[in-house]
C-alpha atoms as a PDB file:
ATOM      1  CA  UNK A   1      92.560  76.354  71.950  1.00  0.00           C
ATOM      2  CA  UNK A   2      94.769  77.513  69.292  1.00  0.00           C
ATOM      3  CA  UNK A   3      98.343  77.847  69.111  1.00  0.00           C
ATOM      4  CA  UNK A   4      98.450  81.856  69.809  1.00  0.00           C
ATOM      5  CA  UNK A   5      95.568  81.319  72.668  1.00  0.00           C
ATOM      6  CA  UNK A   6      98.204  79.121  74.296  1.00  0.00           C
ATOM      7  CA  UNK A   7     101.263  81.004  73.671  1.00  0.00           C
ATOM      8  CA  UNK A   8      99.153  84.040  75.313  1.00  0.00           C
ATOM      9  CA  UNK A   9      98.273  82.501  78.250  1.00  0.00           C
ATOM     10  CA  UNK A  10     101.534  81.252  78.803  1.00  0.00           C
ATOM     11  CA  UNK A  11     102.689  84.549  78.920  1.00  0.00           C
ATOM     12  CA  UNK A  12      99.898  85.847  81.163  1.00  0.00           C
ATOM     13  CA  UNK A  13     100.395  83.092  83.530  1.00  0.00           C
ATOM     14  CA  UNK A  14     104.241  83.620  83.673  1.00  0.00           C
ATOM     15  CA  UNK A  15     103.920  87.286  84.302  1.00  0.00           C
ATOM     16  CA  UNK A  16     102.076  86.338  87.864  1.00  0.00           C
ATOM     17  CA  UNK A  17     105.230  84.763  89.195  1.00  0.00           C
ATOM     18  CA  UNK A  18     107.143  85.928  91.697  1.00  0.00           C
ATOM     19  CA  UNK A  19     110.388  87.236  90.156  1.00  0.00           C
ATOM     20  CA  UNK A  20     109.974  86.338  86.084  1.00  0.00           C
ATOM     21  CA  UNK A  21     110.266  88.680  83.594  1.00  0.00           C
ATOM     22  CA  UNK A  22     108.641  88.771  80.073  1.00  0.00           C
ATOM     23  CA  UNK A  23     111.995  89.553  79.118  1.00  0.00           C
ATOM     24  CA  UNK A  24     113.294  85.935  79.876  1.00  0.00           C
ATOM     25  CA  UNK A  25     111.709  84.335  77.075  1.00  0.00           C
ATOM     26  CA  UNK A  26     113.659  85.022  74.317  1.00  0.00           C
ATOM     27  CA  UNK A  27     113.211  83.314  70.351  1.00  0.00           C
ATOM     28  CA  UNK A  28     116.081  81.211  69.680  1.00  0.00           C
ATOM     29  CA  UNK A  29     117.969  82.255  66.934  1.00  0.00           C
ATOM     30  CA  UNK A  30     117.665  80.744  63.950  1.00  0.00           C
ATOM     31  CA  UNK A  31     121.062  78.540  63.112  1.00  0.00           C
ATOM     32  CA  UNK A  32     123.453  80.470  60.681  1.00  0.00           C
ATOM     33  CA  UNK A  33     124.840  77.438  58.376  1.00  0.00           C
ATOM     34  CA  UNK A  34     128.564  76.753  58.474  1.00  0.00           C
ATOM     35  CA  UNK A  35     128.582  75.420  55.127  1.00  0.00           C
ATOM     36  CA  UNK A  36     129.851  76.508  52.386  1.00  0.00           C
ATOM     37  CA  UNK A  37     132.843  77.896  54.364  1.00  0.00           C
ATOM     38  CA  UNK A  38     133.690  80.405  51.990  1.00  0.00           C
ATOM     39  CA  UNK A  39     130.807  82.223  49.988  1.00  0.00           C
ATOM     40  CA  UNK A  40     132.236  85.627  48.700  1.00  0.00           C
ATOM     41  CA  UNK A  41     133.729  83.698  45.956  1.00  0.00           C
ATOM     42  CA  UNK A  42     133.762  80.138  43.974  1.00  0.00           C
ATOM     43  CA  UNK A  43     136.526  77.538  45.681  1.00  0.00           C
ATOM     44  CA  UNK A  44     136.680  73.983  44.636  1.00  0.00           C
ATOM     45  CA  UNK A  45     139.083  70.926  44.959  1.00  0.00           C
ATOM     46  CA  UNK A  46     140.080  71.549  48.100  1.00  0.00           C
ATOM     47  CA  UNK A  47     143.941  70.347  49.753  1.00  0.00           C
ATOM     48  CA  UNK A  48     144.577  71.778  53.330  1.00  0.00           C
ATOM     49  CA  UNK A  49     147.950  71.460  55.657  1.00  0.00           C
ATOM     50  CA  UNK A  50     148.601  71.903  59.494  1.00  0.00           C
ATOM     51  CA  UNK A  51     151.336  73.896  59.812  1.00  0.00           C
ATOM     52  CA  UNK A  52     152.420  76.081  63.119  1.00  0.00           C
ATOM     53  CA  UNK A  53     149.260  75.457  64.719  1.00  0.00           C
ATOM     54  CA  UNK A  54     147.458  76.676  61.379  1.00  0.00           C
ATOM     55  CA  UNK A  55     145.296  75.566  58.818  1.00  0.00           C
ATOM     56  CA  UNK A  56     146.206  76.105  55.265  1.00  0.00           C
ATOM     57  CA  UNK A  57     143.397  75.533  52.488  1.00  0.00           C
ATOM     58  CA  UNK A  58     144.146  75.596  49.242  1.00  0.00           C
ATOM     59  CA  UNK A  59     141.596  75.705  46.443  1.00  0.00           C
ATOM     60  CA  UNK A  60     140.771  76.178  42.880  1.00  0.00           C
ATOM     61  CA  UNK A  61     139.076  79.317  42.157  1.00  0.00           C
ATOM     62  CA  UNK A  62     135.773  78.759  39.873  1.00  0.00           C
ATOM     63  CA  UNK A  63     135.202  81.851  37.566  1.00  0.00           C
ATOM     64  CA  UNK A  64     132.785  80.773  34.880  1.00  0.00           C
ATOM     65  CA  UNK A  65     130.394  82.950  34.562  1.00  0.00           C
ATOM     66  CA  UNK A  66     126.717  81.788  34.957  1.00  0.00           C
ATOM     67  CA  UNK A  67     125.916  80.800  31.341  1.00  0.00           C
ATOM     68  CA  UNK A  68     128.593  79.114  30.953  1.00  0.00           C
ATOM     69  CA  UNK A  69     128.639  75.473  31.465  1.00  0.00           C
ATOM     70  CA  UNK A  70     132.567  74.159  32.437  1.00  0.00           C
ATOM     71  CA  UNK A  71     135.103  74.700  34.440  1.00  0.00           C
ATOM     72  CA  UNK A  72     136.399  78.115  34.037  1.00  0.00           C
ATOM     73  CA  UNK A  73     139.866  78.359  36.687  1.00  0.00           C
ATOM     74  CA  UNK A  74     142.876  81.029  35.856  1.00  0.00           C
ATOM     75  CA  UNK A  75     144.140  81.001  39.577  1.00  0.00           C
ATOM     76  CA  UNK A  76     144.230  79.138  43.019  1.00  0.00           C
ATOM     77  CA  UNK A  77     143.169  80.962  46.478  1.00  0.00           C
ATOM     78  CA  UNK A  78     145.282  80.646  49.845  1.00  0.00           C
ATOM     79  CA  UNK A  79     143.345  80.671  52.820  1.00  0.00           C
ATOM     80  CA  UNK A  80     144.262  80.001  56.400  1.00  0.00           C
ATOM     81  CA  UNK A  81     142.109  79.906  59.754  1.00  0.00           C
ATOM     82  CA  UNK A  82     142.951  78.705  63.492  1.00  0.00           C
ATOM     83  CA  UNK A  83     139.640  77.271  64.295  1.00  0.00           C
ATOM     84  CA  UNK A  84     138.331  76.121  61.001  1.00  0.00           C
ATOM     85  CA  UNK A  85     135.442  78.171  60.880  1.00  0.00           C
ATOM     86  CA  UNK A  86     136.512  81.815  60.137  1.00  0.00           C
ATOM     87  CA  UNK A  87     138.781  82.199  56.927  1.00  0.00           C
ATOM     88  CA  UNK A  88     140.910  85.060  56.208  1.00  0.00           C
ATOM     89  CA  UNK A  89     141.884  84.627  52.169  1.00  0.00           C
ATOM     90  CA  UNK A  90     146.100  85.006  52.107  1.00  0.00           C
ATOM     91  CA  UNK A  91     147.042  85.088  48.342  1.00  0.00           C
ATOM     92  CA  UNK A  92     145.792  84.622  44.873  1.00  0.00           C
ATOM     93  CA  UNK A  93     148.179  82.540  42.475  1.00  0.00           C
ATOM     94  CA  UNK A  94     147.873  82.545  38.779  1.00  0.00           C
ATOM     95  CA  UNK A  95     148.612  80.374  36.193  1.00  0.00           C
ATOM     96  CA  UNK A  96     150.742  81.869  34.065  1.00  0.00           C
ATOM     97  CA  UNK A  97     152.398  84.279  36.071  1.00  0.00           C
ATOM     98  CA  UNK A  98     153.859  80.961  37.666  1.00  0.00           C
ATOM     99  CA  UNK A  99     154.612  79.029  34.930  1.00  0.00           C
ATOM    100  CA  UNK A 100     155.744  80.175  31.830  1.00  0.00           C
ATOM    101  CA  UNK A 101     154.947  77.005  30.402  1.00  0.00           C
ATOM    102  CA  UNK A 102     151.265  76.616  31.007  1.00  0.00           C
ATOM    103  CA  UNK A 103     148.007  77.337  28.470  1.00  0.00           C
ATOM    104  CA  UNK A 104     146.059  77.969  31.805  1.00  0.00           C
ATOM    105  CA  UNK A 105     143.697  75.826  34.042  1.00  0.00           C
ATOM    106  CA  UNK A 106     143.922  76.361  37.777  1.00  0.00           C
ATOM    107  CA  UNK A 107     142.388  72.777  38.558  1.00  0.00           C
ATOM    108  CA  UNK A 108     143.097  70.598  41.610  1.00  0.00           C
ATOM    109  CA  UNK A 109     146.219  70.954  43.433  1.00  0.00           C
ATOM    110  CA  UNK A 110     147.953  70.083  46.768  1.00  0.00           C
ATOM    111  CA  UNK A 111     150.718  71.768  49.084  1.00  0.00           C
ATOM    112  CA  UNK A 112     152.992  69.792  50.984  1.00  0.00           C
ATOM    113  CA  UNK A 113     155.996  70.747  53.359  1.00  0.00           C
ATOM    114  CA  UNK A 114     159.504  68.891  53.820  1.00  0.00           C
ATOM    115  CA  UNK A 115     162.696  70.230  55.770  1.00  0.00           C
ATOM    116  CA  UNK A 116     161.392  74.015  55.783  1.00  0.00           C
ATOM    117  CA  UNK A 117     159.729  74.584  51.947  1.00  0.00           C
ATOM    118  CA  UNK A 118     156.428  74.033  50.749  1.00  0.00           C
ATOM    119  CA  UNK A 119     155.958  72.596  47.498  1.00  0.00           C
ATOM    120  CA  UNK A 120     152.443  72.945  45.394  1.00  0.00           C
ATOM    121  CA  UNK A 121     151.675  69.649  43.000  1.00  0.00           C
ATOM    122  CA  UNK A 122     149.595  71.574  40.736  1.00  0.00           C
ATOM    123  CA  UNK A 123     147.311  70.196  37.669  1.00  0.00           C
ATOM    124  CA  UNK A 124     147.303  72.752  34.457  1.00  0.00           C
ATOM    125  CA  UNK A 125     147.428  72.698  30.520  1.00  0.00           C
ATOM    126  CA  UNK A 126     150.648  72.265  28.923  1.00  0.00           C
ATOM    127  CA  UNK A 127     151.347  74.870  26.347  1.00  0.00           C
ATOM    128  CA  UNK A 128     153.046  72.202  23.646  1.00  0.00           C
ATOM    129  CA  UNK A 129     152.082  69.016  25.197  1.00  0.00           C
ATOM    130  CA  UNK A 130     148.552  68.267  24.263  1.00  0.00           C
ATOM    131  CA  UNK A 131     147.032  67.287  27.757  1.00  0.00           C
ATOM    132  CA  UNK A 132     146.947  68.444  31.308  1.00  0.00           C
ATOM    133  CA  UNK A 133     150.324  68.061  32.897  1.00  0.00           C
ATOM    134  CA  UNK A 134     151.418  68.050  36.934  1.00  0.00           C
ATOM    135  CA  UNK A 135     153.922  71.123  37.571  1.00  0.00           C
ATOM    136  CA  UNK A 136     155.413  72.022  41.168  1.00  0.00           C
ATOM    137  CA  UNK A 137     156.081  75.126  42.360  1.00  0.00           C
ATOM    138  CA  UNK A 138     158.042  76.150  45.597  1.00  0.00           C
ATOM    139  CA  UNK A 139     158.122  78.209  48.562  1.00  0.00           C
ATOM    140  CA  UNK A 140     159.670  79.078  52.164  1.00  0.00           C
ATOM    141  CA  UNK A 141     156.434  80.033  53.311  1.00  0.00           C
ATOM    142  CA  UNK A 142     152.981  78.197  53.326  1.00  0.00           C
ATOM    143  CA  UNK A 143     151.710  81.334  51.460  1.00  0.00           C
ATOM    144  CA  UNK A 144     154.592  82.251  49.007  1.00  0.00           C
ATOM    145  CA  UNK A 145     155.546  83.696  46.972  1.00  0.00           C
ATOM    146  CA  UNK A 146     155.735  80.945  45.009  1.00  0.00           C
ATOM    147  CA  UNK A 147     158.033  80.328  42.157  1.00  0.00           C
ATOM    148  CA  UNK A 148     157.705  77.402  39.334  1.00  0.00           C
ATOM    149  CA  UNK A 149     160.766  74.806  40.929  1.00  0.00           C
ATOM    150  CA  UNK A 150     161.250  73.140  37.412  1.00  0.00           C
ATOM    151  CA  UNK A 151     160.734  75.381  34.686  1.00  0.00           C
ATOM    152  CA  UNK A 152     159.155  72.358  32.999  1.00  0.00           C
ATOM    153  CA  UNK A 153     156.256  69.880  33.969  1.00  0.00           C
ATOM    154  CA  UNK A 154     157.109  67.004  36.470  1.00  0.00           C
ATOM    155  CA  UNK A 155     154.041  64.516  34.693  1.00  0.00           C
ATOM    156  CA  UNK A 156     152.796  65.092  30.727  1.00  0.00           C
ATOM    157  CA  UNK A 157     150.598  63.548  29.123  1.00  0.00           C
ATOM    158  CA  UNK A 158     152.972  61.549  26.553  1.00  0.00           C
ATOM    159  CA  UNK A 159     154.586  60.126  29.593  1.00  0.00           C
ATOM    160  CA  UNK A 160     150.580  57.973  30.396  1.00  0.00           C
ATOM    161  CA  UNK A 161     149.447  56.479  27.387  1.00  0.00           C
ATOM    162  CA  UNK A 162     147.512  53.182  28.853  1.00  0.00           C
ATOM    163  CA  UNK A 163     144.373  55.786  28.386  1.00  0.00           C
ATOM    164  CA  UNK A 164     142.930  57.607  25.385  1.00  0.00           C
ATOM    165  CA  UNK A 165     142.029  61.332  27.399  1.00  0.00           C
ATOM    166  CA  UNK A 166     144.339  63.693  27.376  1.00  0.00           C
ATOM    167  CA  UNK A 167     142.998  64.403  31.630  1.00  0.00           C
ATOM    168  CA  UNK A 168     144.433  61.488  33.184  1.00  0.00           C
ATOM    169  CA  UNK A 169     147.367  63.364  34.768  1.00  0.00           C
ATOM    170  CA  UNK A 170     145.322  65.242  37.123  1.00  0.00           C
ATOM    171  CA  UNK A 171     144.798  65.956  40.944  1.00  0.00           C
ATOM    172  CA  UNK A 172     148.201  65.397  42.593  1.00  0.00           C
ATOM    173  CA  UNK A 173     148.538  64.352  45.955  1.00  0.00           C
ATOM    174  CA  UNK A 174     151.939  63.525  47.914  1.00  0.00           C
ATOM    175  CA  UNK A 175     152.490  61.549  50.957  1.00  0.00           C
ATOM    176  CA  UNK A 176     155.392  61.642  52.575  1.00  0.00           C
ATOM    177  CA  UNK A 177     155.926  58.335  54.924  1.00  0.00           C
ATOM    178  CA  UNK A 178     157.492  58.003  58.447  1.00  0.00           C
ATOM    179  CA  UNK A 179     161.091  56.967  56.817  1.00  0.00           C
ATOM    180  CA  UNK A 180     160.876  60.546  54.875  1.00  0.00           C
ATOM    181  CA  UNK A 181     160.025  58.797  51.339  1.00  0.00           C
ATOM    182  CA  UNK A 182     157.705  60.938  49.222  1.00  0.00           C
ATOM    183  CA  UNK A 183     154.749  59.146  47.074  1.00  0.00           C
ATOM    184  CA  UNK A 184     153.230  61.141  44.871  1.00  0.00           C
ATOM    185  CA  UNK A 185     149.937  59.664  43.595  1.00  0.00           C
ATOM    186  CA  UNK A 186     147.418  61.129  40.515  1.00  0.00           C
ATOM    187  CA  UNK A 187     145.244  60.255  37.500  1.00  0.00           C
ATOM    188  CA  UNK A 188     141.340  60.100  36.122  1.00  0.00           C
ATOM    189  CA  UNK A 189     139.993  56.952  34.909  1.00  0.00           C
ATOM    190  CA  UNK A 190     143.557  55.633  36.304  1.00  0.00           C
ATOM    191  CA  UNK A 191     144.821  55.990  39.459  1.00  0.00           C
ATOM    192  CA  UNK A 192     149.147  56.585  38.800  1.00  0.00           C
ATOM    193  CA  UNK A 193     151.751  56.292  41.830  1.00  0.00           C
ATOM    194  CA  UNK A 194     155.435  57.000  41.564  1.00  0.00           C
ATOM    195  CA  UNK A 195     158.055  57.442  44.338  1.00  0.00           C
ATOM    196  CA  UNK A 196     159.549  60.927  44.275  1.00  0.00           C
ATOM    197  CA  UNK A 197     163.233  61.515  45.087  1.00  0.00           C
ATOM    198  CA  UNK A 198     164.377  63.474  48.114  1.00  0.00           C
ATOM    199  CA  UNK A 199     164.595  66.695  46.462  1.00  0.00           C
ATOM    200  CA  UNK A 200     160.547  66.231  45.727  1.00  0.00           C
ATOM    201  CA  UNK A 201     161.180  67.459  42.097  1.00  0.00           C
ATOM    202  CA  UNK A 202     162.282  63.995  40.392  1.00  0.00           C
ATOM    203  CA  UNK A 203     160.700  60.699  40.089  1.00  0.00           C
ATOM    204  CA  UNK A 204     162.266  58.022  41.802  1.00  0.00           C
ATOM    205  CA  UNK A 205     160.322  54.482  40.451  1.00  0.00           C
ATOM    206  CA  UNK A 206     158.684  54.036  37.248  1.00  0.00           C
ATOM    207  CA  UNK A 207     154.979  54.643  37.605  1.00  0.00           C
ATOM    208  CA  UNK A 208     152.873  52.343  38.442  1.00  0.00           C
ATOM    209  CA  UNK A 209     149.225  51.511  38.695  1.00  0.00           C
ATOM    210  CA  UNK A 210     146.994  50.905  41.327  1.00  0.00           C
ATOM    211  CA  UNK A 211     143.809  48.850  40.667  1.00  0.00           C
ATOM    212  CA  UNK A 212     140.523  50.551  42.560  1.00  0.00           C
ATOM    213  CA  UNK A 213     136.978  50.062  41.955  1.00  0.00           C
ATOM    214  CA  UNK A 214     135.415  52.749  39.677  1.00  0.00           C
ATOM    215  CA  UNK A 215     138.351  54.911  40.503  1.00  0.00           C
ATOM    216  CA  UNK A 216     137.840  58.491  38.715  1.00  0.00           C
ATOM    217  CA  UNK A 217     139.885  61.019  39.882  1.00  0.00           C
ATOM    218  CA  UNK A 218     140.615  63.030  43.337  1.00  0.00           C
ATOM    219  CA  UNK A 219     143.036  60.456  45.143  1.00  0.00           C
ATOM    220  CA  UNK A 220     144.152  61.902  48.627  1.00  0.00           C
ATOM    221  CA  UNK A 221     146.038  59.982  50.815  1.00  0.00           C
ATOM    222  CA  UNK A 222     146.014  60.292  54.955  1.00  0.00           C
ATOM    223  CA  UNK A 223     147.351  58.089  57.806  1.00  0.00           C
ATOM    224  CA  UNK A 224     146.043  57.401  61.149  1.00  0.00           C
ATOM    225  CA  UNK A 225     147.125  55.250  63.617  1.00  0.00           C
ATOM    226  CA  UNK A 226     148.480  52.212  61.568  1.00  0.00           C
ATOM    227  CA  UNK A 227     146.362  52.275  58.221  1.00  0.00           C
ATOM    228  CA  UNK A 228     146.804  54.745  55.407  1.00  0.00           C
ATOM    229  CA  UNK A 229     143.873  55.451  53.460  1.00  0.00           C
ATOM    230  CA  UNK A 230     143.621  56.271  50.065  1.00  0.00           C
ATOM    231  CA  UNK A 231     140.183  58.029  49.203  1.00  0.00           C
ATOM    232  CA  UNK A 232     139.244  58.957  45.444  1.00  0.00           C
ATOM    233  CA  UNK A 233     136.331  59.959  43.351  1.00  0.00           C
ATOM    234  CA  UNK A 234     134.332  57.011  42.406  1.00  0.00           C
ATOM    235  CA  UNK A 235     132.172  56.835  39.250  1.00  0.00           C
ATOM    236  CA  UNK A 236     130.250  59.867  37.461  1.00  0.00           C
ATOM    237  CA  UNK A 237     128.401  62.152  39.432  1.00  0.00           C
ATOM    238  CA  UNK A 238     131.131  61.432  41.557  1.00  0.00           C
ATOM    239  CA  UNK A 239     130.689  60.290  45.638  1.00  0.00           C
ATOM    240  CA  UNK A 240     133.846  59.492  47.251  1.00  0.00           C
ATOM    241  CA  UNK A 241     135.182  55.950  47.647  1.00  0.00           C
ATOM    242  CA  UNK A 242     138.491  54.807  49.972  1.00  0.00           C
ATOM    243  CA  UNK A 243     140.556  51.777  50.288  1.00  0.00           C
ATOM    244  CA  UNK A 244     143.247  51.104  53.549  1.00  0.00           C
ATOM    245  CA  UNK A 245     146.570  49.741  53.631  1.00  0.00           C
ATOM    246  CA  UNK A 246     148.755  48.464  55.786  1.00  0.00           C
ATOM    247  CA  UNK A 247     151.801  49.852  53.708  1.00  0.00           C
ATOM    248  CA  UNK A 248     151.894  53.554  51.241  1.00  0.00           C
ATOM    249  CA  UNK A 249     152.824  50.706  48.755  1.00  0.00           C
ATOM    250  CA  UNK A 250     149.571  48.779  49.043  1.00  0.00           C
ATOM    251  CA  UNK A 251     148.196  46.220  48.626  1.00  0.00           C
ATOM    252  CA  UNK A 252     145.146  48.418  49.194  1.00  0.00           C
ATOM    253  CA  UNK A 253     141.673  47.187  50.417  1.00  0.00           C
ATOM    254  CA  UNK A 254     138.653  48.389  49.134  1.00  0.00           C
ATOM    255  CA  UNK A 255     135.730  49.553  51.954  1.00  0.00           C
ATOM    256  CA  UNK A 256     133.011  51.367  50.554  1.00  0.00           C
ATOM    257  CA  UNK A 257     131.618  54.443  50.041  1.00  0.00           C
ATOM    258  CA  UNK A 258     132.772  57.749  52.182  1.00  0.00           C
ATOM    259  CA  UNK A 259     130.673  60.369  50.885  1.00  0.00           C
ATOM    260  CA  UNK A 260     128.014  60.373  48.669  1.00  0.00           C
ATOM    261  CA  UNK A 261     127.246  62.763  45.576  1.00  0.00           C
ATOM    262  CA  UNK A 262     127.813  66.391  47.196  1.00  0.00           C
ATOM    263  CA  UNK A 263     124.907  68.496  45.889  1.00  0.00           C
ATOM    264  CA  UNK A 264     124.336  70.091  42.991  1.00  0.00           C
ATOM    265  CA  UNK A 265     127.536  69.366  41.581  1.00  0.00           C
ATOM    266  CA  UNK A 266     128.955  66.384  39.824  1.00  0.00           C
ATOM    267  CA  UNK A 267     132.411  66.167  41.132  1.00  0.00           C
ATOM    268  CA  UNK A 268     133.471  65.247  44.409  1.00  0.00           C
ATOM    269  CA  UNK A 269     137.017  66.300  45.590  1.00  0.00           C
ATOM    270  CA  UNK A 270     138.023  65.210  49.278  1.00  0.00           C
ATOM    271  CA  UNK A 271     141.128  66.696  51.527  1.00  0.00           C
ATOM    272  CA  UNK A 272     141.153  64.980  55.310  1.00  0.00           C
ATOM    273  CA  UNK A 273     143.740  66.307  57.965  1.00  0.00           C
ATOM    274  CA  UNK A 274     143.256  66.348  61.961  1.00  0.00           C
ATOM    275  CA  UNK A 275     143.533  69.382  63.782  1.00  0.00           C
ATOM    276  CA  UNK A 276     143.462  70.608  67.524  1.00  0.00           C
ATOM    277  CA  UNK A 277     142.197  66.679  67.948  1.00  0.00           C
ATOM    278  CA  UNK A 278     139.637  65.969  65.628  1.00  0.00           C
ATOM    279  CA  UNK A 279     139.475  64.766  62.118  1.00  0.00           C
ATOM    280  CA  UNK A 280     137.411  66.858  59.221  1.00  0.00           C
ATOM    281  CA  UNK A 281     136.380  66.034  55.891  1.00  0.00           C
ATOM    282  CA  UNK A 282     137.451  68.737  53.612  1.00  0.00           C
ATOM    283  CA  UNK A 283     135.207  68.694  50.061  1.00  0.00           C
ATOM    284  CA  UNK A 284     133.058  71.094  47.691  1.00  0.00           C
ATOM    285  CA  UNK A 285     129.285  71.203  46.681  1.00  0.00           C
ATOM    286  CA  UNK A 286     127.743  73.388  44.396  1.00  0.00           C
ATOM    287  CA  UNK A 287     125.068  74.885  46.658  1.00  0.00           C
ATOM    288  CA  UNK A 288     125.532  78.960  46.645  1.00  0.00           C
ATOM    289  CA  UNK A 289     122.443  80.262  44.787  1.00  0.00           C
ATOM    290  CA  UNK A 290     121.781  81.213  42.624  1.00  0.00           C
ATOM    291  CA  UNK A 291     124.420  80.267  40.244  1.00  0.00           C
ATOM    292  CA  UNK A 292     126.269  77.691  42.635  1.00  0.00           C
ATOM    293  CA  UNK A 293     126.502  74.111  40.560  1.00  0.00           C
ATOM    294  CA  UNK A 294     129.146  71.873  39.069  1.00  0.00           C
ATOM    295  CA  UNK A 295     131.225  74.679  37.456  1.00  0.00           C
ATOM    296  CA  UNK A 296     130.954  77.032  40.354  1.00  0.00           C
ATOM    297  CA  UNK A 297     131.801  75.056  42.968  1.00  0.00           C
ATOM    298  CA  UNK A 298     132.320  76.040  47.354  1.00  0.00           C
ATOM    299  CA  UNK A 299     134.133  74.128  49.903  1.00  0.00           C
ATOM    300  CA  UNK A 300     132.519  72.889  53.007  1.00  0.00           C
ATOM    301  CA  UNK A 301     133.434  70.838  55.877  1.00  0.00           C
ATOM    302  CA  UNK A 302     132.411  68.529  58.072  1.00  0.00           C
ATOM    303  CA  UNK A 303     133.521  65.853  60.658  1.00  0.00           C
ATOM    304  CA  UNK A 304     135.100  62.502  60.014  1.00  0.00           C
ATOM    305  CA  UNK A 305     134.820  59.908  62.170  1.00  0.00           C
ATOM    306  CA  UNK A 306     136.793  56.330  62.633  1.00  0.00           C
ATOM    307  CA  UNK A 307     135.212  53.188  63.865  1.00  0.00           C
ATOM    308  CA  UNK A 308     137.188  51.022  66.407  1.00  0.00           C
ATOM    309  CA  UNK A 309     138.586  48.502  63.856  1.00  0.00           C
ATOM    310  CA  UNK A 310     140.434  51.670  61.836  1.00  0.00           C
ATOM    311  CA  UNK A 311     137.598  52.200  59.187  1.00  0.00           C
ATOM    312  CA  UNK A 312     136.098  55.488  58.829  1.00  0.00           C
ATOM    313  CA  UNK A 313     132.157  56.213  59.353  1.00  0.00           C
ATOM    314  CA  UNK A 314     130.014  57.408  56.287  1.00  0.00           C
ATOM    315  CA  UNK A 315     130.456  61.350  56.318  1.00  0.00           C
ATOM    316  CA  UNK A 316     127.595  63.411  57.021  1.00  0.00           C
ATOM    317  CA  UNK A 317     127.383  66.434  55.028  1.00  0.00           C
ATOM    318  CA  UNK A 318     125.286  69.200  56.712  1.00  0.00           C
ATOM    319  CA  UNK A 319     124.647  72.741  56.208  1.00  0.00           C
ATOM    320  CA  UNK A 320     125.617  73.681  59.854  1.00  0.00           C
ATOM    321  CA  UNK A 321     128.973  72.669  59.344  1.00  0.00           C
ATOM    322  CA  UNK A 322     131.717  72.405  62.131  1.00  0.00           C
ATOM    323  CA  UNK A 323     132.267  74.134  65.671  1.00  0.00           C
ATOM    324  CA  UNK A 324     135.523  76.514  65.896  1.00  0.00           C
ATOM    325  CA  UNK A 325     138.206  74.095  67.083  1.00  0.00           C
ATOM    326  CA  UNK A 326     139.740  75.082  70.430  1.00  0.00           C
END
């Protein structure tokens, strides 16, 4: 008996009962994928905040056009959501409408918020200063307006010379500890830290180094519980890599590999925050056909898990994506 045969006289057989309806069996809808979370236009390098019981993603905006082959970024896109799932897109912010200073080059860049502002660590090309360079600009409001706080950069790229690129200050991310102190930590090929004063506009400590297998780029650092981790981009194509701590100083131990090569693109660029009580991994792939790919980047998400002893399970990226948090 084939497959329709059966499926037949399944149906004839269920009509004869007492009290069943054809109508009961129903095909199951197919699964719509969660992931990308955003596909009506490129985002990549994503940083994300909690703020008044709101999510707050902020991301690069990819805008190279299909034949061309690099990155391609004039602005960064403001989204928020309450469950995670649905996006609403809050503000576009461009380069050089922000800072005068700039050449361009809307790559990664994180948010942060201390006594009522929000400042944005953002990565861009200096206009005189060969290099990228780290600028911050400054709001009372997790979507701006946002205005450039220095009028100059923060980091340039005379200031790190222990390299030969001119794209090791890149990809800013702050941590503020439970004593209030602000860490800001950055690089490629070299992973920088520096304390930042209590305006968050000023270096407070000469900037240091800290030594991490195969680090690349991407650092992002999280607490939970009583470790802080420190997660990067580890070789080229990039998967992500972490380290923990028992101090935002270090010394910081190496555990592995978090994430593996995200597909179809060769960068890998992590944000991890806990919201409504549980913990997501925040990151891009390149999988939107039919132009999707390493300079056309989406973010997805998924769930991040800890083991009992404070380390944090492999991540498991997956086309279905997350559930709406509740």
């Amino acid at each position: 008996m084939n497959i329709k045969t059966l499926l037949c006289s399944a149906v004839l057989f269920s009509a004869a009962i007492p009290g069943f309806s054809q109508s009961t069996i129903t095909e199951k809808d197919p699964i719509t994928p969660g992931n990308p979370v955003i596909t009506e236009k490129y985002t990549a390098d994503p940083a994300a905040i909690v703020h008044q019981d709101t999510v707050f993603l902020y991301v690069g905006h990819d805008q190279a056009p299909p034949e061309k082959n690099f990155y391609e970024m004039h602005e960064w896109l403001i989204y928020s959501s309450t469950d995670m799932v649905n996006w609403e897109e809050r503000a576009a912010v461009n380069v050089k409408e922000t800072f005068d200073w700039a050449a361009g080059d809307a790559w990664a860049a994180e948010v942060i918020e201390k006594n009522g502002k929000f400042y944005w660590y953002v990565t861009v090309s200096h206009k005189e200063i060969h290099g990228k360079a780290i600028g911050i600009a400054v709001s009372d409001s997790p979507v701006g307006p946002w205005k450039d706080a220095l009028g100059h950069a923060l980091i340039t790229n005379d200031m790190t010379t222990d390299t030969k690129i001119s794209w090791d200050d890149i990809d800013p991310t702050v941590y503020i500890d439970d004593d209030g102190t602000a860490h800001l930590f950055w690089g490629n090929t070299i992973c920088y830290y520096a304390k930042l004063k209590d305006n968050m506009l000023e270096l407070d400590s000469e900037i240091q180094y800290i030594d991490l297998p195969n680090f690349t780029e991407a650092p992002w650092v999280h607490k939970k519980g009583d470790f802080y981790y420190l997660s990067y981009a580890y070789k080229f194509p990039e998967k992500t890599a972490y380290a923990m701590s028992e101090s935002i100083s270090g010394p910081w131990k190496y555990q592995g590999i978090l994430n593996e090569v995200a597909g179809n693109t060769n960068t890998n660029h992590q944000a991890i925050i806990e919201y409504k009580g549980k913990d997501y991994f925040i990151y891009h792939n390149g999988s939107i056909p039919t132009h999707g790919g390493s300079f056309r980047r989406s973010v997805c998400i998924d769930y991040l898990y800890y083991n009992p002893d404070g380390t944090i399970k492999k991540i498991i990226m997956t086309s279905e994506g997350i559930d709406p948090a509740e």
